[in-house]
PDB file of N, CA and C in Angstrom:
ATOM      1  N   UNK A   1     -40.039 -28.798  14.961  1.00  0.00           N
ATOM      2  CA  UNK A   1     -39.819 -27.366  14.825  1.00  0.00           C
ATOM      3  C   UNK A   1     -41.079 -26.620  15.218  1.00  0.00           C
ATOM      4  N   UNK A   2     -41.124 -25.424  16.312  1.00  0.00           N
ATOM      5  CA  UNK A   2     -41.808 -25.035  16.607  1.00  0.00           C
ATOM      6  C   UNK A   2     -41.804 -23.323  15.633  1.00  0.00           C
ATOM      7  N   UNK A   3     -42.692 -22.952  15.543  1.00  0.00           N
ATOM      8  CA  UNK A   3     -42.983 -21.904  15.057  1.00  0.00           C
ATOM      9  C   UNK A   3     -44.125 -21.064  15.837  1.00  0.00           C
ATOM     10  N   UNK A   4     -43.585 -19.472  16.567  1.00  0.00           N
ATOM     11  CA  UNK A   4     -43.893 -18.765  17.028  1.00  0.00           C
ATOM     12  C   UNK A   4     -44.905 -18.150  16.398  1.00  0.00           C
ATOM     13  N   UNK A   5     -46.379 -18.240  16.141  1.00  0.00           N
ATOM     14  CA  UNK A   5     -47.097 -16.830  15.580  1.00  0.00           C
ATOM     15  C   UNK A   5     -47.868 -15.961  16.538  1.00  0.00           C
ATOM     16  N   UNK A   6     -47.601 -16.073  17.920  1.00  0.00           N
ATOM     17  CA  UNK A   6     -48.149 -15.391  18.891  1.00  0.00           C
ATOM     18  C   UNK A   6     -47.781 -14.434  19.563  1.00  0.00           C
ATOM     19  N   UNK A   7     -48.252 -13.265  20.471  1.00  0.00           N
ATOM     20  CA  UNK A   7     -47.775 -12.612  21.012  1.00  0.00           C
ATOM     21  C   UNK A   7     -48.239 -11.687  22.208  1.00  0.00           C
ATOM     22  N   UNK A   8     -47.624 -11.660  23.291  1.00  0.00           N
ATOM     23  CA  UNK A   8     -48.387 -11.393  24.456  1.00  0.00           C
ATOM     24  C   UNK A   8     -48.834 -10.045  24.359  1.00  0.00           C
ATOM     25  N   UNK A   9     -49.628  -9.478  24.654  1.00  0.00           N
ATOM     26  CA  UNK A   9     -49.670  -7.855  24.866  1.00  0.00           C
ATOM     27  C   UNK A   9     -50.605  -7.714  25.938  1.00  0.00           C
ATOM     28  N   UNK A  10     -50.581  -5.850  26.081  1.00  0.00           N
ATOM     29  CA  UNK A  10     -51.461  -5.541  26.841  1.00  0.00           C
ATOM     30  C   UNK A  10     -52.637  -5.806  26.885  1.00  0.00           C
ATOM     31  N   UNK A  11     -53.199  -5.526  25.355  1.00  0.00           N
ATOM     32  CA  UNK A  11     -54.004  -6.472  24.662  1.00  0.00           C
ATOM     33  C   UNK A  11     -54.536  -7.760  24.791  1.00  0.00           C
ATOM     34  N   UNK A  12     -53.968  -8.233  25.070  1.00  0.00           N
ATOM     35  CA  UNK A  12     -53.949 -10.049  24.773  1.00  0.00           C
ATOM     36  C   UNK A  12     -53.350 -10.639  23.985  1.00  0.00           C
ATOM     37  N   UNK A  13     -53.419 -11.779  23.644  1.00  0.00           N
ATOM     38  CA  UNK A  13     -52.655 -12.196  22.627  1.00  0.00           C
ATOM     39  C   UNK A  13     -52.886 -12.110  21.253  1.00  0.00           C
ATOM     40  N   UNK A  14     -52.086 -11.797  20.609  1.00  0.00           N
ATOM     41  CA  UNK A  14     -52.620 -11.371  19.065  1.00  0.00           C
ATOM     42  C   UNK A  14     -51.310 -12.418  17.947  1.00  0.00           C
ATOM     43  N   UNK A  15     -52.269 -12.478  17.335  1.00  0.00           N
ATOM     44  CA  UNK A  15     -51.594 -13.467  16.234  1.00  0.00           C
ATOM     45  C   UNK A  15     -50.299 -12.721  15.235  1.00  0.00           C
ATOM     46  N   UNK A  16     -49.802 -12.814  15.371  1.00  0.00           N
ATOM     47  CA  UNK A  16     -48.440 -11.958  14.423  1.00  0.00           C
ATOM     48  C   UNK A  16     -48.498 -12.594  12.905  1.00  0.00           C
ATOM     49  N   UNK A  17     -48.675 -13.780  12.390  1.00  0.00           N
ATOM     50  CA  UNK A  17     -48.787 -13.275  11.248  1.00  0.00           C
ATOM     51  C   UNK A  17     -50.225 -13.731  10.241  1.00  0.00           C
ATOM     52  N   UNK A  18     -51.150 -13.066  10.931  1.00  0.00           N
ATOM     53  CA  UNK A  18     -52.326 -12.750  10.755  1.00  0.00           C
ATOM     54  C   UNK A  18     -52.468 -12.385   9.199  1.00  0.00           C
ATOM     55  N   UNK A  19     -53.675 -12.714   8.198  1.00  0.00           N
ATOM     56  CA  UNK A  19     -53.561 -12.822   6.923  1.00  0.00           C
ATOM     57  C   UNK A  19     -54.605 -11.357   7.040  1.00  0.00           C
ATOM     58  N   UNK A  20     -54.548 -10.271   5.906  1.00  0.00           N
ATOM     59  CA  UNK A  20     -55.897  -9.637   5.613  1.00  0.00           C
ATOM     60  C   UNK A  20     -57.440 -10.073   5.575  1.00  0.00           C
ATOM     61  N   UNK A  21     -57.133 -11.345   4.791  1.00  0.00           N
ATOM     62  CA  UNK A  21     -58.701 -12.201   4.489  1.00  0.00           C
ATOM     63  C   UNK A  21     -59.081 -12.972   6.336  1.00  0.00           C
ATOM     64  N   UNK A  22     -57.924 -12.801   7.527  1.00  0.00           N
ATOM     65  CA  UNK A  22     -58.691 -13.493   8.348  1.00  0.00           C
ATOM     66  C   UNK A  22     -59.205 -12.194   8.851  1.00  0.00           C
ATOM     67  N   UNK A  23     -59.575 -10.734   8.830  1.00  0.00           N
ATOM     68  CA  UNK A  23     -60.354 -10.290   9.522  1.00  0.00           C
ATOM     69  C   UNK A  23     -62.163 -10.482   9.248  1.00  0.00           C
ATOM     70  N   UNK A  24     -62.678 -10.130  10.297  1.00  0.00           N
ATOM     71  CA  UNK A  24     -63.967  -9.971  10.225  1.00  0.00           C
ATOM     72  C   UNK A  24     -64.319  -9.147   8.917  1.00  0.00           C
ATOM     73  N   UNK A  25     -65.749  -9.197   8.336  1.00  0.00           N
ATOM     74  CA  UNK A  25     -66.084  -8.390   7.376  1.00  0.00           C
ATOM     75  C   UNK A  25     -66.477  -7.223   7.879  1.00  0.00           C
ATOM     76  N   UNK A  26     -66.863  -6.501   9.004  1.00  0.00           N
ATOM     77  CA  UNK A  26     -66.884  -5.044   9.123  1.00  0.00           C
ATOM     78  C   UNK A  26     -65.564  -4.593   9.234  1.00  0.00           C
ATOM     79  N   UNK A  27     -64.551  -5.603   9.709  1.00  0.00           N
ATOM     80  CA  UNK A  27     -63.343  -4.724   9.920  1.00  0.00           C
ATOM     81  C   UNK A  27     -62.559  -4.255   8.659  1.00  0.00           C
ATOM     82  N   UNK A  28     -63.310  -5.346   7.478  1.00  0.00           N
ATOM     83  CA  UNK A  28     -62.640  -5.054   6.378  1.00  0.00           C
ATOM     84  C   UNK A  28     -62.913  -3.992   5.515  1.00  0.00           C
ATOM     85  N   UNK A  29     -64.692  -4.032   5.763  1.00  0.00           N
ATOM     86  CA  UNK A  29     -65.084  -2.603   5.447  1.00  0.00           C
ATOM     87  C   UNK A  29     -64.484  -1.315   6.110  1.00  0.00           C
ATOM     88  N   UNK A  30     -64.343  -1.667   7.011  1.00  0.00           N
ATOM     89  CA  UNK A  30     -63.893  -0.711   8.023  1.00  0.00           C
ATOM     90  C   UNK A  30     -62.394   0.305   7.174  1.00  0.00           C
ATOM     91  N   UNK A  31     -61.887  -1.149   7.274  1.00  0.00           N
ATOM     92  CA  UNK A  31     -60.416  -0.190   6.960  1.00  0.00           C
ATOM     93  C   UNK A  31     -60.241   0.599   5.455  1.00  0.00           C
ATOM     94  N   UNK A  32     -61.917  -0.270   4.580  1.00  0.00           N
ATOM     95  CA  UNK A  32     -61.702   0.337   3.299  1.00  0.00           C
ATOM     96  C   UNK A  32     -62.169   1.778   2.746  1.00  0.00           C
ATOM     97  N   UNK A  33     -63.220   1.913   4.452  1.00  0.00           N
ATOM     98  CA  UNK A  33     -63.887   3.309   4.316  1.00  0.00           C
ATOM     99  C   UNK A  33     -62.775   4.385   4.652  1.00  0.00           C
ATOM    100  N   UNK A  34     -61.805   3.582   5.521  1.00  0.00           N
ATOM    101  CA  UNK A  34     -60.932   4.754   5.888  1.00  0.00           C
ATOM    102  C   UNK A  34     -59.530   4.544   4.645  1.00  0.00           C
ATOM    103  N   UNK A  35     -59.672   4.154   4.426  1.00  0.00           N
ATOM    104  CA  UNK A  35     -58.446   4.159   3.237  1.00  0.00           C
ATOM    105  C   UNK A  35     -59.206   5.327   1.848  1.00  0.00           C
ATOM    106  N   UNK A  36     -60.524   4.900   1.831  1.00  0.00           N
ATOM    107  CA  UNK A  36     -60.998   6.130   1.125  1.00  0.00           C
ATOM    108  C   UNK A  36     -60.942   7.293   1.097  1.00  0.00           C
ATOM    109  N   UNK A  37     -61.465   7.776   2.697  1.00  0.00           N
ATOM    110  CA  UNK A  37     -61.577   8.595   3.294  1.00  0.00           C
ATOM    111  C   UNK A  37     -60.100   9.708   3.028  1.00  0.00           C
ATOM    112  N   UNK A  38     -59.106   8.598   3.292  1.00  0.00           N
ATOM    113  CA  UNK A  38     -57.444   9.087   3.793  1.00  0.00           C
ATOM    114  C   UNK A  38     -57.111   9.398   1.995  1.00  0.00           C
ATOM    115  N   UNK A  39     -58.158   8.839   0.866  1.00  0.00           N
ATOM    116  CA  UNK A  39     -57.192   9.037  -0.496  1.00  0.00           C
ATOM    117  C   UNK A  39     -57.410  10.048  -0.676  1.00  0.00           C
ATOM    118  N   UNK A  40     -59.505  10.170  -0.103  1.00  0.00           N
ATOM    119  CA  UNK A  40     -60.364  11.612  -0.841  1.00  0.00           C
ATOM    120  C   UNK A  40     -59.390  12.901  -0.306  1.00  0.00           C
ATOM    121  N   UNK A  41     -59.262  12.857   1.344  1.00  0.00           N
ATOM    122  CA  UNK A  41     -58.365  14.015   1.923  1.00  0.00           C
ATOM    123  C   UNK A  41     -56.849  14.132   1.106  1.00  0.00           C
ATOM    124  N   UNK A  42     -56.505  13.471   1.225  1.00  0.00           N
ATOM    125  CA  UNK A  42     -55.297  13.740   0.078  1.00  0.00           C
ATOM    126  C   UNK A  42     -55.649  14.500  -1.069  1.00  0.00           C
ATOM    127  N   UNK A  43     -56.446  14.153  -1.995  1.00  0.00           N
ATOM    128  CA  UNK A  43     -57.082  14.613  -3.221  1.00  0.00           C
ATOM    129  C   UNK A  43     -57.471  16.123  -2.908  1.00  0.00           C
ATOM    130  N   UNK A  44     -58.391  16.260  -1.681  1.00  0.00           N
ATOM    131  CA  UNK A  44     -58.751  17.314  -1.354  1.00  0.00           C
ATOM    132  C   UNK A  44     -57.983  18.263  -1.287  1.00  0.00           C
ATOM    133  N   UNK A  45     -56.880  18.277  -0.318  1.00  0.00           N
ATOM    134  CA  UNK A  45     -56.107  19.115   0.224  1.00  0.00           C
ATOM    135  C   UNK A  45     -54.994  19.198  -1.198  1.00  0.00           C
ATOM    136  N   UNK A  46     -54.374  18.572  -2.178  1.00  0.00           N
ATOM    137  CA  UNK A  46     -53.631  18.852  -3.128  1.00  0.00           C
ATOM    138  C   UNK A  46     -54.095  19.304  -4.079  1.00  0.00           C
ATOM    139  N   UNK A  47     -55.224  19.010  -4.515  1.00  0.00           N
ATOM    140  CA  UNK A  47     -56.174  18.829  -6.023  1.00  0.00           C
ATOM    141  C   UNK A  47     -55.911  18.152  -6.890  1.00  0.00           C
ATOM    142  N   UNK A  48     -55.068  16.964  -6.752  1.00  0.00           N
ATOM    143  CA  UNK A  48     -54.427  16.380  -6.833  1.00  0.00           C
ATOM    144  C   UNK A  48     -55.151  14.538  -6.506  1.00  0.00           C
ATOM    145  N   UNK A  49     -54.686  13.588  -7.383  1.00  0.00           N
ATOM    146  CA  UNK A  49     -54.382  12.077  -6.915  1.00  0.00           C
ATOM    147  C   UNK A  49     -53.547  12.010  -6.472  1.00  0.00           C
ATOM    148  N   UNK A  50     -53.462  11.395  -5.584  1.00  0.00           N
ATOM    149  CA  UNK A  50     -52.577  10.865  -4.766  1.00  0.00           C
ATOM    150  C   UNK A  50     -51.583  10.029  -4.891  1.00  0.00           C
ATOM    151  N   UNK A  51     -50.252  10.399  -5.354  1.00  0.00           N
ATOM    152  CA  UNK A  51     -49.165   9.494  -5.955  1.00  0.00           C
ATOM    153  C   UNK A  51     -48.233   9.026  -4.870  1.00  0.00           C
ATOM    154  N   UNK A  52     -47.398   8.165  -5.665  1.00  0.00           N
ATOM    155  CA  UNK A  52     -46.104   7.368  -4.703  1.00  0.00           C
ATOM    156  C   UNK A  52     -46.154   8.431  -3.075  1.00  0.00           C
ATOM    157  N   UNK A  53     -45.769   9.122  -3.400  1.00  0.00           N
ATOM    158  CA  UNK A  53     -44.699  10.498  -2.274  1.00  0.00           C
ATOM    159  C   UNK A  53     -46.205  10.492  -1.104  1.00  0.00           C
ATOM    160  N   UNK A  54     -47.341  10.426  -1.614  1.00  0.00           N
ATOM    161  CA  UNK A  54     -48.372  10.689  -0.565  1.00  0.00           C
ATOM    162  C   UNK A  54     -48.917   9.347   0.224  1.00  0.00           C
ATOM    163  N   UNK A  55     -48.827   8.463  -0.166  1.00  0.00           N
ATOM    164  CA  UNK A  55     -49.014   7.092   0.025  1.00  0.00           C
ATOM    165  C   UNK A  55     -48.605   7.190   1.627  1.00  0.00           C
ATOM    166  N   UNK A  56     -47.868   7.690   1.863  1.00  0.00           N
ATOM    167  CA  UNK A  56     -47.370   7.473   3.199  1.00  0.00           C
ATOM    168  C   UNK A  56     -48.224   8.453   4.256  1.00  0.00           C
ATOM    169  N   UNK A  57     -48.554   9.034   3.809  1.00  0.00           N
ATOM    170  CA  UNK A  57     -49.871  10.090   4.597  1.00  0.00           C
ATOM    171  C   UNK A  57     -50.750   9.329   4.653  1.00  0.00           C
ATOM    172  N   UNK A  58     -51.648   8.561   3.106  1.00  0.00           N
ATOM    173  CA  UNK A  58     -52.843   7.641   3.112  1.00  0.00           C
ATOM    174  C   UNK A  58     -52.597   6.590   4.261  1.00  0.00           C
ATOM    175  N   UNK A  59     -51.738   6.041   4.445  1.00  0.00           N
ATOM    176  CA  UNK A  59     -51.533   4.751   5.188  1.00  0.00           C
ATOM    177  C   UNK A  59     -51.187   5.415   6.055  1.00  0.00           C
ATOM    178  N   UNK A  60     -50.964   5.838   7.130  1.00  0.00           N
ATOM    179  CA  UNK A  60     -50.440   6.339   7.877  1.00  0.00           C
ATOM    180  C   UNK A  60     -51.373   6.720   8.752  1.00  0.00           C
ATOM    181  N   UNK A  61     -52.867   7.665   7.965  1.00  0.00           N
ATOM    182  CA  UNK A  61     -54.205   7.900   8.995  1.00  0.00           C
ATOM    183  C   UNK A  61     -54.572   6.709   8.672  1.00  0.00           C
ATOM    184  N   UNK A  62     -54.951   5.485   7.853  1.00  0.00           N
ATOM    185  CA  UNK A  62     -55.657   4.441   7.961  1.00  0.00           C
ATOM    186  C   UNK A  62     -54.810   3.592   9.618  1.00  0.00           C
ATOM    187  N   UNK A  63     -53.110   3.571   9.408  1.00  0.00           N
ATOM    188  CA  UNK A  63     -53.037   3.370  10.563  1.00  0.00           C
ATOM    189  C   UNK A  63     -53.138   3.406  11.730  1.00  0.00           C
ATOM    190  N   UNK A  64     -53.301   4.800  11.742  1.00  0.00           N
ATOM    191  CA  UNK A  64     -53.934   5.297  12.941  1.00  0.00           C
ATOM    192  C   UNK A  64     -55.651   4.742  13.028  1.00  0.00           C
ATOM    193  N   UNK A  65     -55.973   4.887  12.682  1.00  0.00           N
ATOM    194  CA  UNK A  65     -57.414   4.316  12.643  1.00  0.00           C
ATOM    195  C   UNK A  65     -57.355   2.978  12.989  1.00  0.00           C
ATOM    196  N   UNK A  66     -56.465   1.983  12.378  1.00  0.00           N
ATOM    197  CA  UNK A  66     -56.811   0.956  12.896  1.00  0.00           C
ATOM    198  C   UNK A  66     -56.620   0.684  14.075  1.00  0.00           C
ATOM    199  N   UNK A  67     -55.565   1.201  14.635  1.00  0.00           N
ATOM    200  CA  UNK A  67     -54.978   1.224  16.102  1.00  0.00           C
ATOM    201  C   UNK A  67     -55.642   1.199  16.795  1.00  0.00           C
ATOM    202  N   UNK A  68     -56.555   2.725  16.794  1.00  0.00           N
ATOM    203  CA  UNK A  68     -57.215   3.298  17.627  1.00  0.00           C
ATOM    204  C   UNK A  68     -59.031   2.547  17.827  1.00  0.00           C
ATOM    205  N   UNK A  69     -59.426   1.820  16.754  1.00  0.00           N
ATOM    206  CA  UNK A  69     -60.144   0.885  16.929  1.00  0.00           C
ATOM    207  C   UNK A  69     -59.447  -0.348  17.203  1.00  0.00           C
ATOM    208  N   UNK A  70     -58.643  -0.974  17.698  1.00  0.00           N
ATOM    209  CA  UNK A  70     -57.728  -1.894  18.620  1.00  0.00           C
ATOM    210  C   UNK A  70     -57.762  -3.266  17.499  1.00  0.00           C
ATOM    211  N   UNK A  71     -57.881  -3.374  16.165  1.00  0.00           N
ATOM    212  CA  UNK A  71     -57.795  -4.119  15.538  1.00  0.00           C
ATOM    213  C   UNK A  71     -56.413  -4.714  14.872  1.00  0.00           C
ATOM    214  N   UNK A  72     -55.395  -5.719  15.235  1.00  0.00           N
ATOM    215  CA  UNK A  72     -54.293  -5.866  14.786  1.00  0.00           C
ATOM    216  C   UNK A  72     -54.211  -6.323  13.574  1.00  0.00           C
ATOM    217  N   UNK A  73     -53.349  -6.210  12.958  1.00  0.00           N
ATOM    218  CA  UNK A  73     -52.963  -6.753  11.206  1.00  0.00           C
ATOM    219  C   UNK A  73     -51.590  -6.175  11.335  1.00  0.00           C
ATOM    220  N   UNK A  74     -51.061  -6.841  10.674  1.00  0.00           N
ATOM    221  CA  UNK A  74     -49.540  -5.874  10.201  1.00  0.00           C
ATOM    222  C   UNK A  74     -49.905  -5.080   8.988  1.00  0.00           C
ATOM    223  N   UNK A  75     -48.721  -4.166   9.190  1.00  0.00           N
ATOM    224  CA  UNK A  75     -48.782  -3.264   8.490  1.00  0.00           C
ATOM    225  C   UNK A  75     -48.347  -3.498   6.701  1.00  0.00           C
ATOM    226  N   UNK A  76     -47.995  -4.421   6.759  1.00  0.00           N
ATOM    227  CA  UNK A  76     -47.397  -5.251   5.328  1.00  0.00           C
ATOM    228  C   UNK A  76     -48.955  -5.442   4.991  1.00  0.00           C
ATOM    229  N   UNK A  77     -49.696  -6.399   5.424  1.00  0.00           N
ATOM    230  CA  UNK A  77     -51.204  -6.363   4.817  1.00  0.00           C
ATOM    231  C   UNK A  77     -51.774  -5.293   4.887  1.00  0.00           C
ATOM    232  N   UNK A  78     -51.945  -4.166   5.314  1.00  0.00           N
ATOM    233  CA  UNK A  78     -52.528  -3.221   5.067  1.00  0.00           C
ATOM    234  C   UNK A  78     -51.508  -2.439   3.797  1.00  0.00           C
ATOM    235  N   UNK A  79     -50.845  -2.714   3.544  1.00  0.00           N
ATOM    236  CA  UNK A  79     -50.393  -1.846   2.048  1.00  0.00           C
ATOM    237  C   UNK A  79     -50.415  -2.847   1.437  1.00  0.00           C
ATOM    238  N   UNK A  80     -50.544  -4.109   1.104  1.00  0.00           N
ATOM    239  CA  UNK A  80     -50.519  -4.922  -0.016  1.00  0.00           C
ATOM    240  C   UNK A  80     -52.093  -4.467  -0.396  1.00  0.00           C
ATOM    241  N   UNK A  81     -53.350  -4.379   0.621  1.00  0.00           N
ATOM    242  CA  UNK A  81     -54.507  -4.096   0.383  1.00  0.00           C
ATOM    243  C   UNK A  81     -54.516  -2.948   0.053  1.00  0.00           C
ATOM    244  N   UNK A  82     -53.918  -2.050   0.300  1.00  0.00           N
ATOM    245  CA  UNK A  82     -53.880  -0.286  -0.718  1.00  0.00           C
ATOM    246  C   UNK A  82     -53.663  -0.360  -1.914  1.00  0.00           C
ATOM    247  N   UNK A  83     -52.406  -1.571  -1.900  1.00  0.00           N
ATOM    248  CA  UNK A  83     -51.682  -1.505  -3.414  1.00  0.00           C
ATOM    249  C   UNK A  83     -52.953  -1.871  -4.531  1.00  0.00           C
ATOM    250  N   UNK A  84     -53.598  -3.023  -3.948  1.00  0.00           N
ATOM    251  CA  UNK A  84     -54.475  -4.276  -5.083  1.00  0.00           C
ATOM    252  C   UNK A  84     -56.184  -2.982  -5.090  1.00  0.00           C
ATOM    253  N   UNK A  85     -56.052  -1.887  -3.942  1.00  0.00           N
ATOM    254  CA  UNK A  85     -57.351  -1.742  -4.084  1.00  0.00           C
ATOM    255  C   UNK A  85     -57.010   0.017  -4.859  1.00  0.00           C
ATOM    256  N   UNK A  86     -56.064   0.353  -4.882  1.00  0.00           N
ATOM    257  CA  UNK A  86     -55.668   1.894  -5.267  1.00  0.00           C
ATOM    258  C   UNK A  86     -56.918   2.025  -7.034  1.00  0.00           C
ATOM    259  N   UNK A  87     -56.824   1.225  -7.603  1.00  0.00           N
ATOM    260  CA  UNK A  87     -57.542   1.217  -8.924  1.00  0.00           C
ATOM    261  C   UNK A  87     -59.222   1.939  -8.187  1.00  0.00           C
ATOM    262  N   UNK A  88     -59.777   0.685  -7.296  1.00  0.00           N
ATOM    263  CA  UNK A  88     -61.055   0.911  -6.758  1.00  0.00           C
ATOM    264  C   UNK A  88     -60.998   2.576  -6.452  1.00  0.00           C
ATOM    265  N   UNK A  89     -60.404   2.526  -5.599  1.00  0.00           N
ATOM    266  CA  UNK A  89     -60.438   4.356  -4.599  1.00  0.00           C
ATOM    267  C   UNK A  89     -60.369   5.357  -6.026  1.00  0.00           C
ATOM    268  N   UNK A  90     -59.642   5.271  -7.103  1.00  0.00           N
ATOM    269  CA  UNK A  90     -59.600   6.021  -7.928  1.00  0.00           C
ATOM    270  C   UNK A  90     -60.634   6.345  -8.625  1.00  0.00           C
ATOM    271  N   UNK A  91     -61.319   4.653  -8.813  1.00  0.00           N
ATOM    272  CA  UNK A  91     -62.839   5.157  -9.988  1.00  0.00           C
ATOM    273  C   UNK A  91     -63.539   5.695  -8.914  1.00  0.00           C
ATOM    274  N   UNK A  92     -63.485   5.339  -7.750  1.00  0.00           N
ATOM    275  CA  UNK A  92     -64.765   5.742  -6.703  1.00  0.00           C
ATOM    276  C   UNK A  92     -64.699   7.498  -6.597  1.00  0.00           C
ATOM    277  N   UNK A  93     -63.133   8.064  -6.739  1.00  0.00           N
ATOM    278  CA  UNK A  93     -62.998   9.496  -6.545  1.00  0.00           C
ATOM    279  C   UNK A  93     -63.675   9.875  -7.303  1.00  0.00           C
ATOM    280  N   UNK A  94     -62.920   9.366  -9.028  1.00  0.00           N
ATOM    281  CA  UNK A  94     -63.729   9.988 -10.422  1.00  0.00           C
ATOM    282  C   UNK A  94     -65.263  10.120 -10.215  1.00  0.00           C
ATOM    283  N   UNK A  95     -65.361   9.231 -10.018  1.00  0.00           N
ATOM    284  CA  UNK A  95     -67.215   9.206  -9.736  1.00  0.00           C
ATOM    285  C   UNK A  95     -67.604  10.073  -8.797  1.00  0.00           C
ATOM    286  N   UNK A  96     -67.167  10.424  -7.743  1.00  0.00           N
ATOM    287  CA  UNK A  96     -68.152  11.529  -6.812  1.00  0.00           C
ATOM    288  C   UNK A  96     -67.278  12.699  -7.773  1.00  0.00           C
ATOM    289  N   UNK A  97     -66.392  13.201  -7.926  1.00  0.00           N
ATOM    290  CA  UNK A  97     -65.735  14.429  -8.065  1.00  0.00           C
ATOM    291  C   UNK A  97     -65.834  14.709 -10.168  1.00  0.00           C
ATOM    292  N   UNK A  98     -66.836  13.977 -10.554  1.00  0.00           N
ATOM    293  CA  UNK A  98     -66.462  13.598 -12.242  1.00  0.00           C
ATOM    294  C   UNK A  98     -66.696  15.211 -12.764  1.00  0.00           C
ATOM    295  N   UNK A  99     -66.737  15.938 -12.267  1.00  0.00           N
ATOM    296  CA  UNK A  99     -67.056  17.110 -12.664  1.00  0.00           C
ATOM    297  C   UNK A  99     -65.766  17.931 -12.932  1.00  0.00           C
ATOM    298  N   UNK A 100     -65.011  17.755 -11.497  1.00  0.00           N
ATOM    299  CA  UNK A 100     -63.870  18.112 -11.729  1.00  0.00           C
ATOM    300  C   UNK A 100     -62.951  17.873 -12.896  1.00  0.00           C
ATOM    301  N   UNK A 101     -62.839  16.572 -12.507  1.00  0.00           N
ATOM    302  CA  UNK A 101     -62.156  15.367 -13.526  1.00  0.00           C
ATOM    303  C   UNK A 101     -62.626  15.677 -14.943  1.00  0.00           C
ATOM    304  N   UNK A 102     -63.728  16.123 -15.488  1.00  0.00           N
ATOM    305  CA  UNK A 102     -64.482  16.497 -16.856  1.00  0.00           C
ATOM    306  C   UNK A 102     -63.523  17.898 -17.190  1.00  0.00           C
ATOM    307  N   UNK A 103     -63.496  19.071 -16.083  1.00  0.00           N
ATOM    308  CA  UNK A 103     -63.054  20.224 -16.391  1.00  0.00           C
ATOM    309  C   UNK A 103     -61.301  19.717 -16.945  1.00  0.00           C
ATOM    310  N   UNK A 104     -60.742  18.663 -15.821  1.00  0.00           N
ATOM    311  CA  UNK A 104     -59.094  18.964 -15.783  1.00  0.00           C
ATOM    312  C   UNK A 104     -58.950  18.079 -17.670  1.00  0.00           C
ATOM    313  N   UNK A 105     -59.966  17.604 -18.042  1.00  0.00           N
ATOM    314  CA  UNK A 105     -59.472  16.719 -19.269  1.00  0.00           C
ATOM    315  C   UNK A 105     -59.588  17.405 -20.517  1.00  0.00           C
ATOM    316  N   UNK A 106     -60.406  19.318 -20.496  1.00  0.00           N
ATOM    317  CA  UNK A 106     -61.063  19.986 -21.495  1.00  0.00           C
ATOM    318  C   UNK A 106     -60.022  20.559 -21.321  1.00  0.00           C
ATOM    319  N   UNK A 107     -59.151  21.187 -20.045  1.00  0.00           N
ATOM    320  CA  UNK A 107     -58.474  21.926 -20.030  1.00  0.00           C
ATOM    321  C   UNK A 107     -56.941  21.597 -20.344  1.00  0.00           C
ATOM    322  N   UNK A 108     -56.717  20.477 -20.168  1.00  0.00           N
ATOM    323  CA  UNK A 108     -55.581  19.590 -19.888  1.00  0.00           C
ATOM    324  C   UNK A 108     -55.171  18.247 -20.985  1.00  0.00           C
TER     325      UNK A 108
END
């Protein structure tokens, strides 16, 4: 039994079912600065965390990002890695923005 994990592209050939842990470590940083990036703008623009309904905006510029730096993964590993890292991005918000976060808990 043969099993297909390859695939031709313009690109070259790229592995289809490629794990998260096989990328390089900048790429991993890479995608985690922009997954930040994509929670803080969310946060920003709502005033708001970023729940279920927005998730699809967050992932969506990280996708684009990855694209556009020509790095393949499926898109299934890139949200299993949103899902396991959403805790991280949250304390990291609290922490730059704790001021805010101090006001919404006196008021709220």
């Amino acid at each position: 039994m043969s099993r297909k994990n390859h695939v031709m592209t313009d690109r070259g050939l790229l592995q289809t079912d490629k794990k998260f842990s096989a990328l390089k470590e900048r790429q991993k940083v890479k995608i985690a600065e922009w997954m930040y990036e994509a929670y803080r703008n969310c946060y920003l623009e709502s005033g708001r965390i970023p729940q279920k309904g927005k998730e699809g905006a967050v992932l969506s510029y990280v996708f684009q990002k990855i694209d556009d730096a020509g790095i393949w993964i499926p898109d299934g590993e890139i949200y299993q890695y949103y899902r396991k890292r959403k805790n991280k991005l949250l304390k990291r918000l609290k922490k730059e923005f704790e001021d805010d976060f101090a006001e919404q808990n006196e008021t709220g």
